[in-house]
N, C-alpha and C. Protein backbone atom coordinates (compact mmCIF):
# COMPACT_ATOMS: atom_id res chain seq x y z
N UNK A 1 2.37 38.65 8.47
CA UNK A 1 3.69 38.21 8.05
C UNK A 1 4.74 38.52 9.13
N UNK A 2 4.53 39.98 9.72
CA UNK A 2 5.42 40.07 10.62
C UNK A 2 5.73 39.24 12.14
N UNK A 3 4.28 38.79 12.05
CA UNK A 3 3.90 37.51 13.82
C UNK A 3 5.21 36.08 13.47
N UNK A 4 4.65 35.70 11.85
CA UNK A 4 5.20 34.27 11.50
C UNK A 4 6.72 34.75 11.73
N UNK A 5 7.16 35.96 11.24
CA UNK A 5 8.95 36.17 11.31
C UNK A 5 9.09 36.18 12.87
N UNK A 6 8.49 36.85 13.45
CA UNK A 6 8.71 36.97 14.85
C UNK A 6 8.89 35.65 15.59
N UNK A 7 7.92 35.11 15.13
CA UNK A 7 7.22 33.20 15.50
C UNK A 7 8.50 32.23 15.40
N UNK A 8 9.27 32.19 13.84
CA UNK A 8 10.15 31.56 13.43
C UNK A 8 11.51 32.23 13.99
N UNK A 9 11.99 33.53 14.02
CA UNK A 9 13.07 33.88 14.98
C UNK A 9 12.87 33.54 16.57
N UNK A 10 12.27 33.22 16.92
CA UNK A 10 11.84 32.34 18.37
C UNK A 10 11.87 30.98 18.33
N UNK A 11 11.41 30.33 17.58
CA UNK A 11 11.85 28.87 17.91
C UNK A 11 13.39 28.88 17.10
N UNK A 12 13.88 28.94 16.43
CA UNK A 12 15.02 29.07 15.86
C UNK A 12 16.41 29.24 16.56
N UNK A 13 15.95 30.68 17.43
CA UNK A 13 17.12 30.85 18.62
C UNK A 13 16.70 29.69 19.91
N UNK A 14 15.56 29.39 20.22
CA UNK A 14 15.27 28.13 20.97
C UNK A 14 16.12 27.16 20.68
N UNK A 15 16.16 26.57 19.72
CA UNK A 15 16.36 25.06 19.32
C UNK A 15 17.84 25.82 19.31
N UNK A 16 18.31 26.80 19.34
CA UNK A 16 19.87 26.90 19.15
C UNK A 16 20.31 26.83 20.30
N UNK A 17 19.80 27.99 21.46
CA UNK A 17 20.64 27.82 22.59
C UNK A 17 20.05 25.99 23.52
N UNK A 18 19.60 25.45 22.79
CA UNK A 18 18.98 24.45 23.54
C UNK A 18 20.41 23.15 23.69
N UNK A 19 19.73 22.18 24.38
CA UNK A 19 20.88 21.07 24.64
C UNK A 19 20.39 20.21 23.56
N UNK A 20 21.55 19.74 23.05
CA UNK A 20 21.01 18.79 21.54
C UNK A 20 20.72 17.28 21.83
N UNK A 21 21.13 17.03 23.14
CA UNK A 21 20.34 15.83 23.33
C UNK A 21 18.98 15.75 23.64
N UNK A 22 18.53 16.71 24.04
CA UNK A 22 17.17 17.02 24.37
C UNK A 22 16.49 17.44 23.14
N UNK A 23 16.85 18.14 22.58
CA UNK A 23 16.50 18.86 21.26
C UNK A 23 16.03 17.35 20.27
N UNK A 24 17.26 16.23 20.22
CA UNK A 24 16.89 14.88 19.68
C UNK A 24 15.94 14.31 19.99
N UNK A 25 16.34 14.30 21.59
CA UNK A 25 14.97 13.29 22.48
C UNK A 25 13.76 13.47 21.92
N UNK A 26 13.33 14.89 22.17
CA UNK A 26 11.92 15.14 21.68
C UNK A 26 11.57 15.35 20.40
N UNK A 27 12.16 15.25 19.29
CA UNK A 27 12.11 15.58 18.20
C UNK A 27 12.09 14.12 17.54
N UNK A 28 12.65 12.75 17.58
CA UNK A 28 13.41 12.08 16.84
C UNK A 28 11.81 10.83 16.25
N UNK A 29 10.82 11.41 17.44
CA UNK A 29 9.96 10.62 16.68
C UNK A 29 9.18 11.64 15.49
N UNK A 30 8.70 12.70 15.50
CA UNK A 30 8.72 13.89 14.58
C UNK A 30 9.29 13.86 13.52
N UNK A 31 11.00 13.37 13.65
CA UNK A 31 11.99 13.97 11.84
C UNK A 31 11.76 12.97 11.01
N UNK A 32 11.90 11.51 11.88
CA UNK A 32 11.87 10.48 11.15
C UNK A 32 11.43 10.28 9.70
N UNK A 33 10.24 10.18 9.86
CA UNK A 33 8.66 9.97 8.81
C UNK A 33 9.48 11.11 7.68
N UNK A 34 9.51 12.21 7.91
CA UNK A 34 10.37 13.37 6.94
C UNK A 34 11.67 12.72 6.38
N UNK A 35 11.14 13.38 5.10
CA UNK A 35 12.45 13.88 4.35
C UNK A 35 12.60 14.80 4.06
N UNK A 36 14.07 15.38 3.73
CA UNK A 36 14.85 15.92 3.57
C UNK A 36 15.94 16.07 2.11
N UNK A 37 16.23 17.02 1.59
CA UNK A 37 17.28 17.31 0.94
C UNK A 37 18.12 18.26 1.52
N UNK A 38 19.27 18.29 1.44
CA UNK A 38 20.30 18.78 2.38
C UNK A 38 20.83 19.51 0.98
N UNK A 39 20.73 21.00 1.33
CA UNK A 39 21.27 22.01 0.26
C UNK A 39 22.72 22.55 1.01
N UNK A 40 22.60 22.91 2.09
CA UNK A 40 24.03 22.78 2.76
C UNK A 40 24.82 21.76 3.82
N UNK A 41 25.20 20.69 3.86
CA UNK A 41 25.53 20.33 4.80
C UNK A 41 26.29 21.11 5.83
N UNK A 42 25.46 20.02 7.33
CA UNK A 42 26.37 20.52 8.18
C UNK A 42 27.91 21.33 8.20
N UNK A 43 28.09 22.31 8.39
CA UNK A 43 29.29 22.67 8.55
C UNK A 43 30.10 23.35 9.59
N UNK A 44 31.71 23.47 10.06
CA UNK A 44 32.02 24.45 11.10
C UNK A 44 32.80 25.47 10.43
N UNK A 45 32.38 26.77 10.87
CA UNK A 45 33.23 27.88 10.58
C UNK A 45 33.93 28.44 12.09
N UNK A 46 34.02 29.78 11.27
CA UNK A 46 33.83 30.72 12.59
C UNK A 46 33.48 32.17 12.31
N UNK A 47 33.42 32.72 13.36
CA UNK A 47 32.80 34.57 13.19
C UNK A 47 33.06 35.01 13.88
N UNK A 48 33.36 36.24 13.33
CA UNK A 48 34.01 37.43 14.50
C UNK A 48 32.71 37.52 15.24
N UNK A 49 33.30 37.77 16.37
CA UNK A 49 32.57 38.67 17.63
C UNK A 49 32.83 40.27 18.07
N UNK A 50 31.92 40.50 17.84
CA UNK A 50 32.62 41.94 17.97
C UNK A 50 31.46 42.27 19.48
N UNK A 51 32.34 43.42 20.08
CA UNK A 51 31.66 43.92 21.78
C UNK A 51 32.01 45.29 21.66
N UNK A 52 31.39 46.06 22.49
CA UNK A 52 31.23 47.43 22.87
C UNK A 52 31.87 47.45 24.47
N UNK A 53 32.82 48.48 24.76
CA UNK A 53 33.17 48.64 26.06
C UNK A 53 31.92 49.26 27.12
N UNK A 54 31.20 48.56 27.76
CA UNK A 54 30.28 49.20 28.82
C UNK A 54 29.16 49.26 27.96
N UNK A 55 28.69 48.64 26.85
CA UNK A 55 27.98 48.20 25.72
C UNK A 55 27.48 49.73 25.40
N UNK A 56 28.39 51.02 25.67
CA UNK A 56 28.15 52.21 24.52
C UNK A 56 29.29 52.56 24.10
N UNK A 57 30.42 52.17 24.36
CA UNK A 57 31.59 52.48 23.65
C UNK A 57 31.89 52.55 22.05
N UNK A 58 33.26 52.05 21.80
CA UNK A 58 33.38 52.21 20.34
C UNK A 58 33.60 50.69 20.29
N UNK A 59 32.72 49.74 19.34
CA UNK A 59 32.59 48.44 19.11
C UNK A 59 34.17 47.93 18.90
N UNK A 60 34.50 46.99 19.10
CA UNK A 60 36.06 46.12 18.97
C UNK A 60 36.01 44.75 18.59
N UNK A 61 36.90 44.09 18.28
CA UNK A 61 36.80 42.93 17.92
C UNK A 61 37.30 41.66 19.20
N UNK A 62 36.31 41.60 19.60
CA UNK A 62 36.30 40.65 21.14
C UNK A 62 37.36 39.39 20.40
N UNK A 63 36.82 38.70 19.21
CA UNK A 63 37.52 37.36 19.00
C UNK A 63 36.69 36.25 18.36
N UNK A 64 36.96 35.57 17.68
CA UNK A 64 36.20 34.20 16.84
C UNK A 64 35.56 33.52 17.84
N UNK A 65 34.24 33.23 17.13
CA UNK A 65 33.51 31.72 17.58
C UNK A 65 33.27 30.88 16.97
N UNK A 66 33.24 29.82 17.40
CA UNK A 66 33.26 28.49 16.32
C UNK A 66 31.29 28.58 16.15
N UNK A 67 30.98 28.62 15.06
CA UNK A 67 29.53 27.81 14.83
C UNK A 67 29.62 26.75 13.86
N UNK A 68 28.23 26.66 13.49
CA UNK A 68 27.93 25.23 12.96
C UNK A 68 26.76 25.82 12.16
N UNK A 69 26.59 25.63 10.78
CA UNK A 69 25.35 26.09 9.99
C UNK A 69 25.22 24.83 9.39
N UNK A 70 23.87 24.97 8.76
CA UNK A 70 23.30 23.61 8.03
C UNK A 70 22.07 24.41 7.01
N UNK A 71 21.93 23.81 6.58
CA UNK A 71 20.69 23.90 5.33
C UNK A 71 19.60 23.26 4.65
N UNK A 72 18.12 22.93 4.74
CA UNK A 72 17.99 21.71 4.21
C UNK A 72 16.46 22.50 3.18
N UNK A 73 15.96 21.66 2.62
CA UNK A 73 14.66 21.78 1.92
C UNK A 73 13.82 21.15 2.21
N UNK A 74 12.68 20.87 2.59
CA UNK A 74 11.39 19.68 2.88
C UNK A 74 10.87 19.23 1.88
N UNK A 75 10.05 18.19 1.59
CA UNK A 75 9.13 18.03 0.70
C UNK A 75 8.30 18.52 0.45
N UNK A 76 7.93 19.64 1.39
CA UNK A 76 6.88 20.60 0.95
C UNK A 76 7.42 21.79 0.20
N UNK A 77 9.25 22.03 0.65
CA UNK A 77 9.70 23.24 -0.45
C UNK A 77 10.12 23.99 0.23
N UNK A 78 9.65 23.95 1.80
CA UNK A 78 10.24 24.77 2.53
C UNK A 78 11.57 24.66 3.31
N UNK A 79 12.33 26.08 3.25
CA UNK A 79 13.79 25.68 3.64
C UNK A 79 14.09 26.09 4.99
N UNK A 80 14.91 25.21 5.89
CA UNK A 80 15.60 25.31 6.81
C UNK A 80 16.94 25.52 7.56
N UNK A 81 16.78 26.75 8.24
CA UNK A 81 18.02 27.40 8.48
C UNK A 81 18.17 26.56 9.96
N UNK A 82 19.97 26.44 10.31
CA UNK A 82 20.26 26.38 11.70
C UNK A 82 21.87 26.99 11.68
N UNK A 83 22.32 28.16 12.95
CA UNK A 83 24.06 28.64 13.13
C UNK A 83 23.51 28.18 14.81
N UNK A 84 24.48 26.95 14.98
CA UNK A 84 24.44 26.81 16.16
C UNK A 84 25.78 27.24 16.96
N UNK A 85 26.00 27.76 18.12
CA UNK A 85 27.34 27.80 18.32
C UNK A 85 27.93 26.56 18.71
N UNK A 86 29.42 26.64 18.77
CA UNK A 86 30.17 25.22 18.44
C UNK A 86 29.99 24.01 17.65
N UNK A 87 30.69 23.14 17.95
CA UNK A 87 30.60 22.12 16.78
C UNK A 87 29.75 21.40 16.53
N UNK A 88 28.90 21.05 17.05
CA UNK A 88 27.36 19.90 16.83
C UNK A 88 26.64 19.53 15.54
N UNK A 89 27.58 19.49 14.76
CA UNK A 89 26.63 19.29 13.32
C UNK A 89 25.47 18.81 13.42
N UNK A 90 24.81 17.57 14.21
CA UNK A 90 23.94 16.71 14.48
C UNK A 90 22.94 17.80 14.86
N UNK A 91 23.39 18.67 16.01
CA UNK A 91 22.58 19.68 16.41
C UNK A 91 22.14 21.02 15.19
N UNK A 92 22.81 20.58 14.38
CA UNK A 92 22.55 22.19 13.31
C UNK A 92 21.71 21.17 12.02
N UNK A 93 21.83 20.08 11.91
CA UNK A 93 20.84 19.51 11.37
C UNK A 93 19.69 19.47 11.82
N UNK A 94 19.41 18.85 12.77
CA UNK A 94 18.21 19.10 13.39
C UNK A 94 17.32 20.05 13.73
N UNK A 95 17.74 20.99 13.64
CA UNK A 95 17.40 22.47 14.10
C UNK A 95 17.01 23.35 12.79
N UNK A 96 17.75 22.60 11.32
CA UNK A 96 17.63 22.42 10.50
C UNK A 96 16.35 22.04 9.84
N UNK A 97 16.33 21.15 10.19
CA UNK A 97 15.07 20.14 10.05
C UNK A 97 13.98 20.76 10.54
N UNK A 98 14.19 21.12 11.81
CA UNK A 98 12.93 21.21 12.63
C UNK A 98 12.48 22.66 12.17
N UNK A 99 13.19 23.82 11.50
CA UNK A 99 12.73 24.82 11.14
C UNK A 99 12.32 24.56 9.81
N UNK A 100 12.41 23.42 8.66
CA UNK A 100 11.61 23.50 7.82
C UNK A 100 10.24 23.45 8.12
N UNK A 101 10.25 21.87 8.54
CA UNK A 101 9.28 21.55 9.01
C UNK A 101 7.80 22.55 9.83
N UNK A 102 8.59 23.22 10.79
CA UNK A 102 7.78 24.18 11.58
C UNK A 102 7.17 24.95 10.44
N UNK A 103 7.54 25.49 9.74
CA UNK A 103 7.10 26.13 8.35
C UNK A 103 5.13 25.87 7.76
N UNK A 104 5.72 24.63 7.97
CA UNK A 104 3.97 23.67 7.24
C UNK A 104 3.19 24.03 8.88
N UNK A 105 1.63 24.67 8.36
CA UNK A 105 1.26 24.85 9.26
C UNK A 105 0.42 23.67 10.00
N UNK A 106 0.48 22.75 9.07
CA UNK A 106 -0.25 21.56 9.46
C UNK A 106 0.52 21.27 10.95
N UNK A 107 1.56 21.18 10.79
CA UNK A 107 3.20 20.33 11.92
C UNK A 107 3.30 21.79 12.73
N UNK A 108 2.94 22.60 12.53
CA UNK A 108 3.63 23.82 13.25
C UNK A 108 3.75 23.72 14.85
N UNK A 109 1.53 23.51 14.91
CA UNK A 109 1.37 23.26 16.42
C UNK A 109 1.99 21.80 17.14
N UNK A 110 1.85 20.85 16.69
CA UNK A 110 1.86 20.06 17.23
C UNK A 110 4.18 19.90 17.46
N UNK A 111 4.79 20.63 16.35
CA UNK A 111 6.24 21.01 16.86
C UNK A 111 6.10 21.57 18.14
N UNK A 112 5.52 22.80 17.96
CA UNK A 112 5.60 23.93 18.95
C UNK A 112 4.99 22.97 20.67
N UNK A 113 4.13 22.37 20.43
CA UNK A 113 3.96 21.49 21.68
C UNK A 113 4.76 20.42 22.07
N UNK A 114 5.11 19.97 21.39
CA UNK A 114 6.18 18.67 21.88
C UNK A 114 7.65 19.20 21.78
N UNK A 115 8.16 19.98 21.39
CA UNK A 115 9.59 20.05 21.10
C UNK A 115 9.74 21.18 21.38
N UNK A 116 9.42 23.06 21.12
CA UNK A 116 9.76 24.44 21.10
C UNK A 116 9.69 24.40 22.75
N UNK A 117 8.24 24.36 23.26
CA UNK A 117 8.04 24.79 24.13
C UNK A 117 8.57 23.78 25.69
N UNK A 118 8.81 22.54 25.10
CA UNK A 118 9.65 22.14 26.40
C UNK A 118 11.23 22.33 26.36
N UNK A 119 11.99 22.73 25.36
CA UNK A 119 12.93 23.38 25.44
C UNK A 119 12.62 24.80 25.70
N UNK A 120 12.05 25.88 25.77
CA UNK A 120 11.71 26.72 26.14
C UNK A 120 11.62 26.82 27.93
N UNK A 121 11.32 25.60 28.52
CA UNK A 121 11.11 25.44 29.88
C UNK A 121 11.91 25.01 30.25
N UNK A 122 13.16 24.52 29.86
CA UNK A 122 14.74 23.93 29.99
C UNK A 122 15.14 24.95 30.29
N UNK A 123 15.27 25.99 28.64
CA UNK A 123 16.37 27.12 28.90
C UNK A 123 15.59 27.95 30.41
N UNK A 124 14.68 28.49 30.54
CA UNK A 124 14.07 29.19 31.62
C UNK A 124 14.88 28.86 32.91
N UNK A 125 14.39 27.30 33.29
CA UNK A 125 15.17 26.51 34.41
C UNK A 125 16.43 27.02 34.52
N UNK A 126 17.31 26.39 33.38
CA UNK A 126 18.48 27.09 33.64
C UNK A 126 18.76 28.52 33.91
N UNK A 127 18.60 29.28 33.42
CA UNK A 127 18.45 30.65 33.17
C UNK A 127 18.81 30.96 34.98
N UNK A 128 17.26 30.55 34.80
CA UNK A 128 16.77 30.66 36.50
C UNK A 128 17.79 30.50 37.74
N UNK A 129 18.79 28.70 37.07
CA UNK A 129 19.35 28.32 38.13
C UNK A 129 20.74 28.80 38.07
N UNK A 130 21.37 29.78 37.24
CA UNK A 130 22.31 29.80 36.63
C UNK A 130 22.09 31.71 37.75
N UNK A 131 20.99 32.11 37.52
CA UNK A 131 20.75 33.35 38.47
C UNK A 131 20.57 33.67 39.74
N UNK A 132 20.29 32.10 40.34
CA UNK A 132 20.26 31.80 42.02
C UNK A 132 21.77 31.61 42.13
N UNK A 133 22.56 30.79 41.25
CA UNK A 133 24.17 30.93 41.55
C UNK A 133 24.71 31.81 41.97
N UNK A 134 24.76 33.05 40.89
CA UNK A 134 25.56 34.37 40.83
C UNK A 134 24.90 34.95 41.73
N UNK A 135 23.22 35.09 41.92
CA UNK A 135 22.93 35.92 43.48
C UNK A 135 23.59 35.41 44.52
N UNK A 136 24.08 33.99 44.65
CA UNK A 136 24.59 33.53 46.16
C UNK A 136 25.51 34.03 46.62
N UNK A 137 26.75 34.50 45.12
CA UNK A 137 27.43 35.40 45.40
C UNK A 137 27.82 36.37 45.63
N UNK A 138 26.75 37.65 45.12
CA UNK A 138 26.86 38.62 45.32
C UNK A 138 27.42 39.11 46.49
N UNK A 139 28.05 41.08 46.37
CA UNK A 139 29.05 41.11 47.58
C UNK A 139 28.42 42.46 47.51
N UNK A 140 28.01 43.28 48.36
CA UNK A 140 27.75 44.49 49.02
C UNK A 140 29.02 45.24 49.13
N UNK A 141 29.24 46.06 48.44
CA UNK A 141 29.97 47.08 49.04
C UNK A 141 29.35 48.47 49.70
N UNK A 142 29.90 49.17 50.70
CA UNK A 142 29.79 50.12 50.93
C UNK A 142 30.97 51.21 51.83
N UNK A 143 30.53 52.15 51.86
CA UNK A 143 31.86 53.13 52.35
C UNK A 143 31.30 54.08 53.49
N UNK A 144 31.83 54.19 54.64
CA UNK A 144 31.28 54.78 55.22
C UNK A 144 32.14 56.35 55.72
N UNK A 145 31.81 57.67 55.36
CA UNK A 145 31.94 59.06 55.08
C UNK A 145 32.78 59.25 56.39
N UNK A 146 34.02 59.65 56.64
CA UNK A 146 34.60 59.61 57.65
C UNK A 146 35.22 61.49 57.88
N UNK A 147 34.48 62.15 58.75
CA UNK A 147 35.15 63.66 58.71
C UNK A 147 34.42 64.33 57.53
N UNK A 148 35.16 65.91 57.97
CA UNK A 148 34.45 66.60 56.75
C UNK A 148 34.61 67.15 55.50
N UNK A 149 35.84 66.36 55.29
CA UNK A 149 36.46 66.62 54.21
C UNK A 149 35.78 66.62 52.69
């Protein structure tokens, strides 16, 4: 029980930080055929953020973020969560969707191959290219001990 929670909090935050056109692309022949009952529609809120100074300090209230939650049920019974950040309803449906679905173990693998894991190799890329950036910039400091003070 504890692998499947582990399993489903992984594709879940996947399909969230993912790009929702991509997330569609690969998914849209997959949702189709499905139905759906929609127990929450799409919606936007927001939520505090809260941060730690030097992440051990005394926690504070950094400031609101906009998300996006959704809700749905499958025909098999199983329910689907999505809090995407910002507004994308389209994207918190789907993500929606795609976590009922993932549920049935029949659909699980064949999700996890066409849709989890090539968004999985998106976010990486980026990740990646987003970390060759900030190294380009990096700046060396140093000080050099002058006398004997």
């Amino acid at each position: 029980m504890n692998d499947q929670l582990s399993n489903r909090q992984h594709w879940m935050s996947t399909m969230a930080k993912s790009c929702s056109q991509l997330l569609h692309a690969l998914s849209d022949n997959l949702i189709d055929e499905s139905q759906f009952e929609t127990i929450r529609a799409p919606e936007i809120g927001l939520t505090q953020v809260r941060a730690r100074m030097g992440g051990t300090g005394s926690p504070f209230n950094l400031g609101d973020m906009t998300i996006t939650r959704c809700v749905v049920r499958s025909t098999a019974g199983h329910y689907g969560y999505s809090y995407i950040a910002g507004r994308d309803k389209a994207h918190a449906l789907r993500a929606a969707q795609l976590d009922a679905v993932l549920q049935t173990d029949s659909n699980s693998t064949l999700i996890n191959e066409q849709v989890v894991r090539p968004l999985e190799n998106q976010l990486q890329h980026l990740q990646q290219q987003k970390t060759a950036e900030t190294s380009a910039t990096k700046v060396n400091f140093f000080t050099l001990v002058r006398g004997e003070d």
